[in-house]
N, C-alpha and C. Protein backbone atom coordinates (compact mmCIF):
# COMPACT_ATOMS: atom_id res chain seq x y z
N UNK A 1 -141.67 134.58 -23.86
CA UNK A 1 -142.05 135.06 -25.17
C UNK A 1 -141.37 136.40 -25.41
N UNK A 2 -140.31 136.55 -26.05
CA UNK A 2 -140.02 137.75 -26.83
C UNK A 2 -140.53 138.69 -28.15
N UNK A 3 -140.54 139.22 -27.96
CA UNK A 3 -141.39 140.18 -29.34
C UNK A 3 -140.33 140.57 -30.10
N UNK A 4 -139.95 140.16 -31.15
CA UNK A 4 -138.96 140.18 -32.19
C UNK A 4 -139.31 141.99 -32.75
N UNK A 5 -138.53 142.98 -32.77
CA UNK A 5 -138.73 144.16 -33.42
C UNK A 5 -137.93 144.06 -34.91
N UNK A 6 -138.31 145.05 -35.54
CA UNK A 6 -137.85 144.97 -37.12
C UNK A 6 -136.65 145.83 -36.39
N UNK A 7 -136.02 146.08 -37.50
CA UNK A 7 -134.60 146.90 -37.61
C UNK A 7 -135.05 148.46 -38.05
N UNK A 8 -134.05 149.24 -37.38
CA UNK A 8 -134.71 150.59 -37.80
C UNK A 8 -134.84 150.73 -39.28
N UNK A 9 -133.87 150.65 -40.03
CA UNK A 9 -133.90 151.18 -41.38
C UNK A 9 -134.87 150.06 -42.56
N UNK A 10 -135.37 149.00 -41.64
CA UNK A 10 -136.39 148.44 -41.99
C UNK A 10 -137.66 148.88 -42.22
N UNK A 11 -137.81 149.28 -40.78
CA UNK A 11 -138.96 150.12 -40.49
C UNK A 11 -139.15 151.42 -41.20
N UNK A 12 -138.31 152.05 -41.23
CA UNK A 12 -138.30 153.32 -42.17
C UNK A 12 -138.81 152.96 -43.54
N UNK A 13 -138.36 152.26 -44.06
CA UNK A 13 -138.55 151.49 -45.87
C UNK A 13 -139.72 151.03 -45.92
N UNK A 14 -140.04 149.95 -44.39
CA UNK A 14 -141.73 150.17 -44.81
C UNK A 14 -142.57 151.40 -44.68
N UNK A 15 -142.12 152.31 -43.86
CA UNK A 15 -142.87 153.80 -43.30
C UNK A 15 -143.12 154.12 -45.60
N UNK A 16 -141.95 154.34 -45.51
CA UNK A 16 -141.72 154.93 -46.81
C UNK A 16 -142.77 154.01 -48.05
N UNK A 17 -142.76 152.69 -48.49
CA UNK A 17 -143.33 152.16 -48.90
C UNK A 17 -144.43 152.58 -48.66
N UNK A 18 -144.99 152.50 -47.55
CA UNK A 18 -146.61 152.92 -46.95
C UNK A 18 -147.23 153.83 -47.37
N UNK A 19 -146.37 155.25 -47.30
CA UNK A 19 -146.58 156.74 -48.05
C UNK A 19 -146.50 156.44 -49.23
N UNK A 20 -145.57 156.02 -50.05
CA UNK A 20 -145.90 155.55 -51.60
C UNK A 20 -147.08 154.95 -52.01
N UNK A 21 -147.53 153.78 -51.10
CA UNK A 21 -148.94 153.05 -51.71
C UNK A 21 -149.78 154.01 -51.18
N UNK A 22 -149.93 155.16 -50.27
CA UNK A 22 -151.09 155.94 -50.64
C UNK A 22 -151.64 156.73 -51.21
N UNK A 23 -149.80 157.35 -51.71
CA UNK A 23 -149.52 158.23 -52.87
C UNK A 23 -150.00 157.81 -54.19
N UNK A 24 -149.86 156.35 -54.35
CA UNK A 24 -150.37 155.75 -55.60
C UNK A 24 -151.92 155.25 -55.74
N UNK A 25 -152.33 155.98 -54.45
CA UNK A 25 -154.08 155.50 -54.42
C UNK A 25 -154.11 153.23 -54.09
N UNK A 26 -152.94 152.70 -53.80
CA UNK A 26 -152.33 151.03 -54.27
C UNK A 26 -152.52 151.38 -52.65
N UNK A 27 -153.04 151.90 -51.51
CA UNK A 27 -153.31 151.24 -50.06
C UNK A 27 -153.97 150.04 -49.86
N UNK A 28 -153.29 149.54 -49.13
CA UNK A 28 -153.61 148.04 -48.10
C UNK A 28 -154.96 148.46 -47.60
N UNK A 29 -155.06 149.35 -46.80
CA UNK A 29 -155.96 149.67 -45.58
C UNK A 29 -156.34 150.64 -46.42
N UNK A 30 -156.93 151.25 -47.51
CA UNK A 30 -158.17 151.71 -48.12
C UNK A 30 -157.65 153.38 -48.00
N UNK A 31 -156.66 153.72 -47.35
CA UNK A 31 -156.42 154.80 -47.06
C UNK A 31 -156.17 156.00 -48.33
N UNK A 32 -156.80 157.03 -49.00
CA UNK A 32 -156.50 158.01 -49.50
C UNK A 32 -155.87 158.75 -49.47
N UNK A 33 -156.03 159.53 -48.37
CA UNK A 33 -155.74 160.88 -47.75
C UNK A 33 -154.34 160.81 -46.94
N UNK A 34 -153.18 161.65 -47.19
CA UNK A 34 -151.99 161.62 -47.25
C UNK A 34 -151.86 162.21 -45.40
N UNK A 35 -152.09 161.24 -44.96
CA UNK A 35 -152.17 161.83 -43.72
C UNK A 35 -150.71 160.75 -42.90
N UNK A 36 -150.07 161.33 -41.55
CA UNK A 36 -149.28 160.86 -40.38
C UNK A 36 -149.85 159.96 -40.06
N UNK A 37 -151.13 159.92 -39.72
CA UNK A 37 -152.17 158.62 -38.97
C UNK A 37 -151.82 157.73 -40.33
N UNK A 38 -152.84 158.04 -41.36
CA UNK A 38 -153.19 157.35 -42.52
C UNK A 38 -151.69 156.64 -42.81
N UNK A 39 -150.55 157.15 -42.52
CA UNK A 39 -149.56 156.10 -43.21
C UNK A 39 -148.78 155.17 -41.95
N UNK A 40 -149.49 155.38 -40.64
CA UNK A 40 -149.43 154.69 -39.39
C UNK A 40 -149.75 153.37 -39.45
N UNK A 41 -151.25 153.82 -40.19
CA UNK A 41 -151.93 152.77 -39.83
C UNK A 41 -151.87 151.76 -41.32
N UNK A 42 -151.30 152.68 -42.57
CA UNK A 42 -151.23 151.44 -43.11
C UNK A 42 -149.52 150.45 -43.15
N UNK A 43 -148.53 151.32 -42.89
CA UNK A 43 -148.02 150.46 -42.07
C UNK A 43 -147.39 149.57 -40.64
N UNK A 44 -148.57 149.68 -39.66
CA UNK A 44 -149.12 149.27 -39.06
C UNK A 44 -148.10 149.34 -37.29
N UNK A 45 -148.01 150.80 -37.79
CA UNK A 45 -147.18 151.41 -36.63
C UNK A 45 -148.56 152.47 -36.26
N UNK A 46 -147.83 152.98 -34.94
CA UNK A 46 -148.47 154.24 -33.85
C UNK A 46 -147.82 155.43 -34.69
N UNK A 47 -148.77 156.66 -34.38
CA UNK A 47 -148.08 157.73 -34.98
C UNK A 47 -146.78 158.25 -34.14
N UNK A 48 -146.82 158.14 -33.04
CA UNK A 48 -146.30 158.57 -31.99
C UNK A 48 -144.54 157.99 -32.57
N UNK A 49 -144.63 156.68 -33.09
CA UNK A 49 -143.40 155.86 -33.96
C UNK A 49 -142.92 156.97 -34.77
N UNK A 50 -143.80 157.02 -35.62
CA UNK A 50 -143.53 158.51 -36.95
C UNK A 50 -142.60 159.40 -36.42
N UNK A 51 -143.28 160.23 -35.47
CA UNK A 51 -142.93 161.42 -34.73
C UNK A 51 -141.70 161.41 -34.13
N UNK A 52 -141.77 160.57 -33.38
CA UNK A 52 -140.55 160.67 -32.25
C UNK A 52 -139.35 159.44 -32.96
N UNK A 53 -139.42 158.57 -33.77
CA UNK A 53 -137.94 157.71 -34.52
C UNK A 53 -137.79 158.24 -35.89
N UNK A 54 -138.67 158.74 -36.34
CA UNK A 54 -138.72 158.51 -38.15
C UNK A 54 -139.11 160.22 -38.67
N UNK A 55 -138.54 161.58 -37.95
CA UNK A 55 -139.05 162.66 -38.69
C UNK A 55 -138.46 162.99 -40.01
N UNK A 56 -137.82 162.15 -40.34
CA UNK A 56 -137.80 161.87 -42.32
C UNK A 56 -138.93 161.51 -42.81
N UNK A 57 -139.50 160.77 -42.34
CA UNK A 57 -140.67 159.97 -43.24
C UNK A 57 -142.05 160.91 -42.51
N UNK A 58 -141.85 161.62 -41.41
CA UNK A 58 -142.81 162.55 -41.17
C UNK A 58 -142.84 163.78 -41.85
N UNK A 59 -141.38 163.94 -42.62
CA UNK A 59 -141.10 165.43 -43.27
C UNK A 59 -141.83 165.10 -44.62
N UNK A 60 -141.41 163.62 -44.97
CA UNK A 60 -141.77 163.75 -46.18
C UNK A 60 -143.15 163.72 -46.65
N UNK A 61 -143.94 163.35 -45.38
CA UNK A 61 -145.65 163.25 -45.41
C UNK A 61 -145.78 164.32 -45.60
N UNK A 62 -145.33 165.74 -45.01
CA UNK A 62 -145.85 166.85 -44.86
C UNK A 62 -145.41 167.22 -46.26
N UNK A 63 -144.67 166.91 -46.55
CA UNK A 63 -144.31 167.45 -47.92
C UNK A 63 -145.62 167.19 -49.04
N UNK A 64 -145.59 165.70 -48.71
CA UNK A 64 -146.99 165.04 -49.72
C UNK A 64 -148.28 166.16 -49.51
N UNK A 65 -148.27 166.79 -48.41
CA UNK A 65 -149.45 167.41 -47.76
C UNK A 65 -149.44 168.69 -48.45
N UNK A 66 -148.11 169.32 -48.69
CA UNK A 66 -148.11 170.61 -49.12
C UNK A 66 -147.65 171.18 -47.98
N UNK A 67 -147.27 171.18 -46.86
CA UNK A 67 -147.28 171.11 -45.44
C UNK A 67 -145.62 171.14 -44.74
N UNK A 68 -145.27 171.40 -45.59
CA UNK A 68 -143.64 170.94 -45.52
C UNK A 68 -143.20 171.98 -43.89
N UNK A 69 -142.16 171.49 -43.22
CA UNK A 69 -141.95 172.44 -42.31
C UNK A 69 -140.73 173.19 -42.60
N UNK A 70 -140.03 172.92 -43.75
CA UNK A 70 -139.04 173.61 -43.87
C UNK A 70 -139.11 175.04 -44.99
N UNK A 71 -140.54 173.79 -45.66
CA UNK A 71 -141.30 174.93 -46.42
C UNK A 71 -142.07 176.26 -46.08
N UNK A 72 -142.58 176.18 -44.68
CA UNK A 72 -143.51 177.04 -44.14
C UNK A 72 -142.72 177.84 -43.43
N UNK A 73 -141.07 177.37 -43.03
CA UNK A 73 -140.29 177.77 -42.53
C UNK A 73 -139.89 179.16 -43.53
N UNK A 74 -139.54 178.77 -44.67
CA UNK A 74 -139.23 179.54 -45.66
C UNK A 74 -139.83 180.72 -45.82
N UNK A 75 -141.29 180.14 -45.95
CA UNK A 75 -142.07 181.18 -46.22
C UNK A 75 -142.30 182.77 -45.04
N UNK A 76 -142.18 182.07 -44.01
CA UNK A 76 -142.24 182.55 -42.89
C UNK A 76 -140.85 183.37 -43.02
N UNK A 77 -139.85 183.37 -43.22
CA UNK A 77 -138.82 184.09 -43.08
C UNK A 77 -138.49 185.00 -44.32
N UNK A 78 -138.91 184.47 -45.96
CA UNK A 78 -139.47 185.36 -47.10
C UNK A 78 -140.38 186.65 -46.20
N UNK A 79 -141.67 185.86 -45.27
CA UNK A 79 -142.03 187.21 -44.53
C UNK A 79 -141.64 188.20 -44.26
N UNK A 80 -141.29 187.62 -43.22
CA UNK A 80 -140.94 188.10 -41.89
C UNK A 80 -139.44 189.53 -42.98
N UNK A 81 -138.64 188.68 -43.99
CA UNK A 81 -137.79 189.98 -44.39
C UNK A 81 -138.42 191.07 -44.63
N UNK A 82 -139.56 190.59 -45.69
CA UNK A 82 -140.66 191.74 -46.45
C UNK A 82 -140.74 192.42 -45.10
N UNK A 83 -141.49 192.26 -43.98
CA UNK A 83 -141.86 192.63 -42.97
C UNK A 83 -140.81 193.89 -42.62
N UNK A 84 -139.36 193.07 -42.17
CA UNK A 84 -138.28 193.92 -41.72
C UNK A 84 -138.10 195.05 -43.08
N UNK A 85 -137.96 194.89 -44.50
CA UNK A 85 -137.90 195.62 -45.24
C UNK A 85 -138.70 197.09 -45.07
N UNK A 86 -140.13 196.91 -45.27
CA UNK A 86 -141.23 197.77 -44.79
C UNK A 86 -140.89 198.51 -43.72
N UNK A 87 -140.67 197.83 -42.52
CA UNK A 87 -140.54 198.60 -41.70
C UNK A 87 -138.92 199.53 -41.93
N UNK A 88 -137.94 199.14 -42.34
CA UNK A 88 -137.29 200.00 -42.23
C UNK A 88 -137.06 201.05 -43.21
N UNK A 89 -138.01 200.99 -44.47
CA UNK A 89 -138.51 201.87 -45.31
C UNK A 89 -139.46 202.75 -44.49
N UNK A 90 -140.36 202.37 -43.48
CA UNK A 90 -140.81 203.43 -42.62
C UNK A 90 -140.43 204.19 -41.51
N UNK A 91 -139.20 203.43 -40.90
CA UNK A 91 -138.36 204.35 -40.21
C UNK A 91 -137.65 205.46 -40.68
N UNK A 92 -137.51 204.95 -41.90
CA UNK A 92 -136.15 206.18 -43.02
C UNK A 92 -137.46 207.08 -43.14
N UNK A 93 -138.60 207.16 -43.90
CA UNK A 93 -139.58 207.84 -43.93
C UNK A 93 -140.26 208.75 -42.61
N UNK A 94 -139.96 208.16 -41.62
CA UNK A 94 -140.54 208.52 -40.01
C UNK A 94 -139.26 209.76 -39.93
N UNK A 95 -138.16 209.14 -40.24
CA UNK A 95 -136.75 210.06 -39.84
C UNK A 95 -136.91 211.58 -40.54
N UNK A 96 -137.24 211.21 -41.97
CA UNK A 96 -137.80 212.32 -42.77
C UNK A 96 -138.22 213.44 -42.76
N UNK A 97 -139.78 212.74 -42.21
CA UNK A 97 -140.71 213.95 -41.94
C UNK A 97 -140.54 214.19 -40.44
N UNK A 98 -139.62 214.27 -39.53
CA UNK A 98 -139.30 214.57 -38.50
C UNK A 98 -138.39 215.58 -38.65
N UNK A 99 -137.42 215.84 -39.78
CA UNK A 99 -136.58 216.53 -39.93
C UNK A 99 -137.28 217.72 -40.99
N UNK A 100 -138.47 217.43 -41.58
CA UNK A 100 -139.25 218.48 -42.02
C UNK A 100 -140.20 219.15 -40.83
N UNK A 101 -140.50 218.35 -40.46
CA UNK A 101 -141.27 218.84 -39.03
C UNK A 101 -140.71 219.88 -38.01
N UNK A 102 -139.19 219.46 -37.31
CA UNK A 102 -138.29 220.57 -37.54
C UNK A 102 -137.90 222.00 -38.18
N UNK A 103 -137.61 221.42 -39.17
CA UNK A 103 -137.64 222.41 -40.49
C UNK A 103 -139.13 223.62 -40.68
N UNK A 104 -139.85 222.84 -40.83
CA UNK A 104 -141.03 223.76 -40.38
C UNK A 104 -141.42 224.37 -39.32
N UNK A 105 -141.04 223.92 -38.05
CA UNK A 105 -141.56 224.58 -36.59
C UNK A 105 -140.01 225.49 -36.53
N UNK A 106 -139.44 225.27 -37.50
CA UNK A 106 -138.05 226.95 -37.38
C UNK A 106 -138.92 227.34 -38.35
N UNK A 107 -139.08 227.34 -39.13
CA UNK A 107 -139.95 228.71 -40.23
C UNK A 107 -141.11 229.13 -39.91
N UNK A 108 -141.46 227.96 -38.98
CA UNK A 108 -143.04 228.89 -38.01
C UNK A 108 -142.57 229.84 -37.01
N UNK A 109 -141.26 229.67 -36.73
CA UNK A 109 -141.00 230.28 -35.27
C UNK A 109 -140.34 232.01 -36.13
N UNK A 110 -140.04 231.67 -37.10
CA UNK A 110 -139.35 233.17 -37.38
C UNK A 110 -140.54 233.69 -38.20
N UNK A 111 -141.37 233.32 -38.87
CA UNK A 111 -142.27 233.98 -39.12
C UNK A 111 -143.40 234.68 -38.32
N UNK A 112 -143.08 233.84 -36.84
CA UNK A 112 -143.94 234.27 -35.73
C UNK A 112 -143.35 235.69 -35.43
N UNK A 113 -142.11 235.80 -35.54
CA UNK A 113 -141.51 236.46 -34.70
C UNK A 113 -141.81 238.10 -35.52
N UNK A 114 -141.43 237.55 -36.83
CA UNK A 114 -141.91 238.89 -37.87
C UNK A 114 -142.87 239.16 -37.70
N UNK A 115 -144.25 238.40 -37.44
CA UNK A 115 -145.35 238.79 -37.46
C UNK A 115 -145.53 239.62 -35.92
N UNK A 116 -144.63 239.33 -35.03
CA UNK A 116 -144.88 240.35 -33.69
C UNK A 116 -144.23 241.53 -33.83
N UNK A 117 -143.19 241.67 -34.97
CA UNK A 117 -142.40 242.71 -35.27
C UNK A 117 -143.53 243.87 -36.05
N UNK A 118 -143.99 243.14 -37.40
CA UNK A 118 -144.81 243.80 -37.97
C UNK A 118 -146.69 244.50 -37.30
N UNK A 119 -146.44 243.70 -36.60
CA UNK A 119 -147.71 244.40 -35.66
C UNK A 119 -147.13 245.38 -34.57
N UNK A 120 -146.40 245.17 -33.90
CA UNK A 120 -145.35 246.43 -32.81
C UNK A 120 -145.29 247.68 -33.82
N UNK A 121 -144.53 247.36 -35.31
CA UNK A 121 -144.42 248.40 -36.28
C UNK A 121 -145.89 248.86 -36.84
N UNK A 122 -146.94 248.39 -36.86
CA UNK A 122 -148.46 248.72 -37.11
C UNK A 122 -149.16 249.32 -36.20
N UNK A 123 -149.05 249.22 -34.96
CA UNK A 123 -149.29 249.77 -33.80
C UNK A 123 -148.83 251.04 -33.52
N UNK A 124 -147.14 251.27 -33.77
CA UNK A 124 -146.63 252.32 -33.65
C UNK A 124 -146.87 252.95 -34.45
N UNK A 125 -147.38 252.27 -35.94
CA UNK A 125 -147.76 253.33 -36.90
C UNK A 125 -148.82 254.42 -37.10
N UNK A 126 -150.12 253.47 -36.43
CA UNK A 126 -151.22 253.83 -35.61
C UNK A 126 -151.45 254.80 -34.80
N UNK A 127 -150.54 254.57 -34.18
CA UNK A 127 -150.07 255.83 -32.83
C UNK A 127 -149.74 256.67 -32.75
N UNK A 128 -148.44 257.12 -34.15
CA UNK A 128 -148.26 258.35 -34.70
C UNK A 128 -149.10 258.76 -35.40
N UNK A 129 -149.87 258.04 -36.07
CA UNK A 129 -150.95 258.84 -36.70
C UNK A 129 -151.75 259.15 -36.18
N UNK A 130 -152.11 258.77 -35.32
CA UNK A 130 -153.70 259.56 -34.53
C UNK A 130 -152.99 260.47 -33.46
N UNK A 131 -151.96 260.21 -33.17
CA UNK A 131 -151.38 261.91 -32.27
C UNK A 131 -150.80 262.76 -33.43
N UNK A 132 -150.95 262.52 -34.73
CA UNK A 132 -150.59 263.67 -35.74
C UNK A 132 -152.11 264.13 -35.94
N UNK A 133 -153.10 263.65 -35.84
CA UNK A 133 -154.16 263.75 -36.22
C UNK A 133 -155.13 265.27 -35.11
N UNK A 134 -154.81 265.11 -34.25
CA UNK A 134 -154.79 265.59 -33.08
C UNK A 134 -154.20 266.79 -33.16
């Protein structure tokens, strides 16, 4: 006894057919819901068939689904730029206030320095005056 198999691009046309009659609510097997199983079983393959001979007719389920992988792919990399964008709007910003930060710890440092000048000169001023006082 041999088990006669269909032809691939047979099989595909029914895969495809199958997703259409559930798309059209017109299922054999009562099936609704735009599912990998759901179009397995109504045309009357394993999912495992879907998956591993036919990821056309698995792309296009996901598609039916909203689910697309080239779609989520997309989206994911629309991300992921935004992502890289941001961040390198916060590096240029990080670079920034690093170079003000700088900028400020030199104008803290010479104002420090005046301020030890002007107290040495307040001190000494101090000093002559109370030995003039004397």
């Amino acid at each position: 006894m041999t088990i006669k198999r269909k032809p691939s691009d047979a099989r595909e046309r029914d895969l495809q057919l199958a997703l259409a009659r559930i798309l059209r609510g017109r299922a054999h097997s009562g099936e609704s819901k735009v599912t990998i199983a759901a179009v397995a079983r109504e045309a009357g393959v394993s999912t495992a068939l879907i998956h591993n001979h036919y990821p056309t007719v698995a792309e296009a389920i996901r598609e039916a689904q909203g689910r697309s992988s080239r779609a989520q792919r997309d989206v994911k990399h629309q991300d992921l730029l935004a992502e890289r964008e941001k961040n390198r709007m916060l590096r240029q910003e990080n670079e920034e206030l690093r170079e003000k930060i700088a900028n400020l710890a030199s104008i803290n440092e010479v104002l420090m320095a005046e301020t030890r000048t002007l107290k040495a000169k307040q001190a000494d001023f101090f000093a002559t005056a109370i030995f003039a006082l004397r």
